[in-house]
Protein backbone atom coordinates (compact mmCIF):
# COMPACT_ATOMS: atom_id res chain seq x y z
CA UNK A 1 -51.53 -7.02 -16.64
CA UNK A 2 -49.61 -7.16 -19.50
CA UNK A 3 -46.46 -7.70 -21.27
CA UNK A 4 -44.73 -5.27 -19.01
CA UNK A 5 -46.27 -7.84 -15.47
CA UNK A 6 -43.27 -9.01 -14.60
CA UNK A 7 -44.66 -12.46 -13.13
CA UNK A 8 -45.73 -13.21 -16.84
CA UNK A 9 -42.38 -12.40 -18.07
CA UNK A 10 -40.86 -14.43 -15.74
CA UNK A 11 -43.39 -17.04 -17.07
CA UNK A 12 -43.00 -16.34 -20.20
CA UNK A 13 -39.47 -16.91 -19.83
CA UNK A 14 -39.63 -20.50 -17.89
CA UNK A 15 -41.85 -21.68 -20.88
CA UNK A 16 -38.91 -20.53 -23.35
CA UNK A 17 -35.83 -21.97 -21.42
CA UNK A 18 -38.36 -25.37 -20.86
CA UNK A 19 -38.47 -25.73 -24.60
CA UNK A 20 -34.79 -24.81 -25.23
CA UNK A 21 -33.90 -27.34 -22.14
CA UNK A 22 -36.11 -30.18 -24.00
CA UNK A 23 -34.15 -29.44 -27.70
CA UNK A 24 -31.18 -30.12 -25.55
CA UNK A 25 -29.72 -26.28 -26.06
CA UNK A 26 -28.67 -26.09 -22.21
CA UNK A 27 -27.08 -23.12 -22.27
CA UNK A 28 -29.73 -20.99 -23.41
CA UNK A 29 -32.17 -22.86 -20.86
CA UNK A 30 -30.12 -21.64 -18.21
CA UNK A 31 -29.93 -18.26 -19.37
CA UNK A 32 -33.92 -18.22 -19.72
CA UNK A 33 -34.40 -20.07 -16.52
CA UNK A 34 -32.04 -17.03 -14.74
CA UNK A 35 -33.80 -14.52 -16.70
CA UNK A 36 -37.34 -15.81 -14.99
CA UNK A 37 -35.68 -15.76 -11.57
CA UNK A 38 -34.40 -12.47 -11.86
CA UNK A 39 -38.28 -11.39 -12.41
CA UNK A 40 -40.01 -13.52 -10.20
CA UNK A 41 -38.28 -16.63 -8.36
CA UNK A 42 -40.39 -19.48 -8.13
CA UNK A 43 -39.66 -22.91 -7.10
CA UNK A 44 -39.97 -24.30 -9.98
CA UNK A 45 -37.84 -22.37 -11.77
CA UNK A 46 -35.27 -22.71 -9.32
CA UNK A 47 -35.67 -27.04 -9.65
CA UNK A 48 -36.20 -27.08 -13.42
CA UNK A 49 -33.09 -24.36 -13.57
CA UNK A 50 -31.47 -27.77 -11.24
CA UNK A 51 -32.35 -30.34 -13.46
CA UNK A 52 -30.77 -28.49 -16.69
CA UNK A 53 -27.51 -28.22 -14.10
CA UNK A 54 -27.96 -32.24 -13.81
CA UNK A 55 -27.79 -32.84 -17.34
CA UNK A 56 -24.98 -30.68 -17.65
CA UNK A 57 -23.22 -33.23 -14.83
CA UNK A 58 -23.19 -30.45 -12.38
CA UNK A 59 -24.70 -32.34 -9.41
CA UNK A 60 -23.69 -29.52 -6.71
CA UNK A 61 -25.34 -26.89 -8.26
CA UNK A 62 -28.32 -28.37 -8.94
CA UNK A 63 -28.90 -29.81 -5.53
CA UNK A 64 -28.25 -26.23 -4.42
CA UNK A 65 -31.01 -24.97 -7.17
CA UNK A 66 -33.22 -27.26 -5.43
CA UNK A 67 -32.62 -25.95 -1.56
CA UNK A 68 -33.19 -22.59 -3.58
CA UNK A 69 -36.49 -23.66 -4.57
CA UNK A 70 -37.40 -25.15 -1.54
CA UNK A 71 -37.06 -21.90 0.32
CA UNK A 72 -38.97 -20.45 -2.39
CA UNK A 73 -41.76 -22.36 -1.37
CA UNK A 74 -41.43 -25.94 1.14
CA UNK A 75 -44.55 -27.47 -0.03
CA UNK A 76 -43.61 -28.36 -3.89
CA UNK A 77 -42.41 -31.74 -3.69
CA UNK A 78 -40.01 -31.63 -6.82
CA UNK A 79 -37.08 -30.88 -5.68
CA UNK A 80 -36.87 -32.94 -2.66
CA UNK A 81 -37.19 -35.84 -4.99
CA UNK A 82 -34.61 -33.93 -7.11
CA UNK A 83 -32.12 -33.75 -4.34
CA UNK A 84 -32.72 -37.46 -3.76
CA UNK A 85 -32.13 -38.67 -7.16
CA UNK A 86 -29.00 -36.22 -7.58
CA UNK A 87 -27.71 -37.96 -4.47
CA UNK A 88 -28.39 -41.43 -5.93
CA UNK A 89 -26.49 -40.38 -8.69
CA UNK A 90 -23.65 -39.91 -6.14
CA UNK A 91 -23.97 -42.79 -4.55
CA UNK A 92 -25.07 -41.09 -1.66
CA UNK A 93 -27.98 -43.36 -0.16
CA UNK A 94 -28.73 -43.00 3.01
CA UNK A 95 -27.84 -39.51 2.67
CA UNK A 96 -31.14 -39.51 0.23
CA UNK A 97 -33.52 -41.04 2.24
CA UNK A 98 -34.69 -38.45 4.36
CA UNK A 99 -35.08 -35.92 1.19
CA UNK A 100 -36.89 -39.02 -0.80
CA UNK A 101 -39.17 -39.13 2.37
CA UNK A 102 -39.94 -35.54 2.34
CA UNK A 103 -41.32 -35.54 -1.17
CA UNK A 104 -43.34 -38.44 -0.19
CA UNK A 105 -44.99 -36.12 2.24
CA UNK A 106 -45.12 -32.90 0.14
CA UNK A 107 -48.72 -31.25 -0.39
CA UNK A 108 -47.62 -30.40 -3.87
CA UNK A 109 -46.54 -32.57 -5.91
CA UNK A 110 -48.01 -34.12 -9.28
CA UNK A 111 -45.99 -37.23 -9.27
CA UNK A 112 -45.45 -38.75 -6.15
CA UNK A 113 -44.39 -42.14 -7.11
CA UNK A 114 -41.03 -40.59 -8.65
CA UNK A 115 -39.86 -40.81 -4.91
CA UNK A 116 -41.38 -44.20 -3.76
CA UNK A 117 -39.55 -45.26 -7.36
CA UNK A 118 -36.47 -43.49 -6.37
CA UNK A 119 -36.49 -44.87 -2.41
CA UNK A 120 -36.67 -48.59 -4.06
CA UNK A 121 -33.42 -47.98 -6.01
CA UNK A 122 -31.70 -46.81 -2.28
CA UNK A 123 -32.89 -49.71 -1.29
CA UNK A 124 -31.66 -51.81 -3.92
CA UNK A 125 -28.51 -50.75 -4.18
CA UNK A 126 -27.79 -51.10 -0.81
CA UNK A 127 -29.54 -55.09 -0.76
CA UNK A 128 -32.66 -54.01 1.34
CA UNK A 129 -34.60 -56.09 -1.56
CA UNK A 130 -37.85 -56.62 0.68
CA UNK A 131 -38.07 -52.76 1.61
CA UNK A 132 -37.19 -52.19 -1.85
CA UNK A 133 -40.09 -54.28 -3.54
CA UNK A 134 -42.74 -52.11 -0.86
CA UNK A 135 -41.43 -49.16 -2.31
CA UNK A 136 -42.35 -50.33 -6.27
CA UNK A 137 -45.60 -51.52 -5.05
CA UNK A 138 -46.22 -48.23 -3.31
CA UNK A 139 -45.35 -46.59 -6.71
CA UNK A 140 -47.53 -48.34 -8.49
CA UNK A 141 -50.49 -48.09 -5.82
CA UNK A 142 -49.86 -44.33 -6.59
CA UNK A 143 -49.62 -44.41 -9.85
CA UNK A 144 -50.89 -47.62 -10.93
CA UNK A 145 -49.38 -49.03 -14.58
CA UNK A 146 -46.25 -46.79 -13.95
CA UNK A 147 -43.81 -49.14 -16.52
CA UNK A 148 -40.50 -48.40 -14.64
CA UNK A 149 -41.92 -49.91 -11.26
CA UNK A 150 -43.76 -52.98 -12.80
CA UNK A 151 -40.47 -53.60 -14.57
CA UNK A 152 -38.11 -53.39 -11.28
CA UNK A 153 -41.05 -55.36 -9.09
CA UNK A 154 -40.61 -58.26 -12.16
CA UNK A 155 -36.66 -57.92 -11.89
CA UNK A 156 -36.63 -58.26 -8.29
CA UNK A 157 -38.49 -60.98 -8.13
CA UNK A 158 -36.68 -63.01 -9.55
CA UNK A 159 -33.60 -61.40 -7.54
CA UNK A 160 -35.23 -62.38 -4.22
CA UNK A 161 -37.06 -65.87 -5.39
């Protein structure tokens, strides 16, 4: 293997749009992230290549980059979550329940109280405040010290006492 392998081009290109995407030069992340599909598609490519679409403000596209990547592989829990927070974003709720769910149950996936997180602010926003507050403490059972959940559990507290 070697520089002509195209899985470690393709890698080598996901590392490169990753760094443009995190200097904030979007359009060249997309162009690397489509260059590493062309050579080898990979989920996540496909979600990262999703989540540069998001900051863009493209929504629909990026949900579709993450159905992409699902197909690429069902078991990588990103962009389930992805497609749940995109929906959020939407104000889509209950339509992002069942994909929040799904990344709760994914085999792979690194950081699985991003959903549990991103189920209590469903549940929030539409005044489920109990269901909400076993989400965060789910989170943090998962994660424990995770700031963002200790923060909403404090916030609803007060809310709901």
């Amino acid at each position: 293997m070697g520089a002509t392998d195209p899985i470690e081009r393709a890698a080598a290109f996901f590392h490169q749009a990753f760094e443009a995407q995190m200097r904030g030069d979007l359009e060249e992340a997309v162009r690397l992230y489509r260059c590493s599909l062309d050579l080898h598609p990979t989920a996540e490519a496909h979600t990262f290549l999703g989540w540069t679409y998001s900051f863009q403000g493209d929504l629909d596209e990026a949900i579709a980059e993450c159905h992409r990547a699902i197909a690429v592989d069902p078991t990588f829990g990103n962009p389930y979550n992805d497609i749940g927070a995109y929906l959020i974003e939407q104000s889509r709720y209950d339509e992002a329940i069942p994909w929040l769910e799904k990344a709760k149950q994914a085999p792979r996936y690194e950081a699985p109280h991003y959903p549990r997180f991103n189920l209590a602010r469903v549940y929030m926003a539409k005044e489920m405040y109990r269901r909400a507050l076993q989400e965060l403490e789910d989170s943090l059972a998962v994660h424990p010290g995770y700031a963002p959940a200790q923060r909403a559990i404090e916030a609803l507290k007060r809310k709901i006492h």
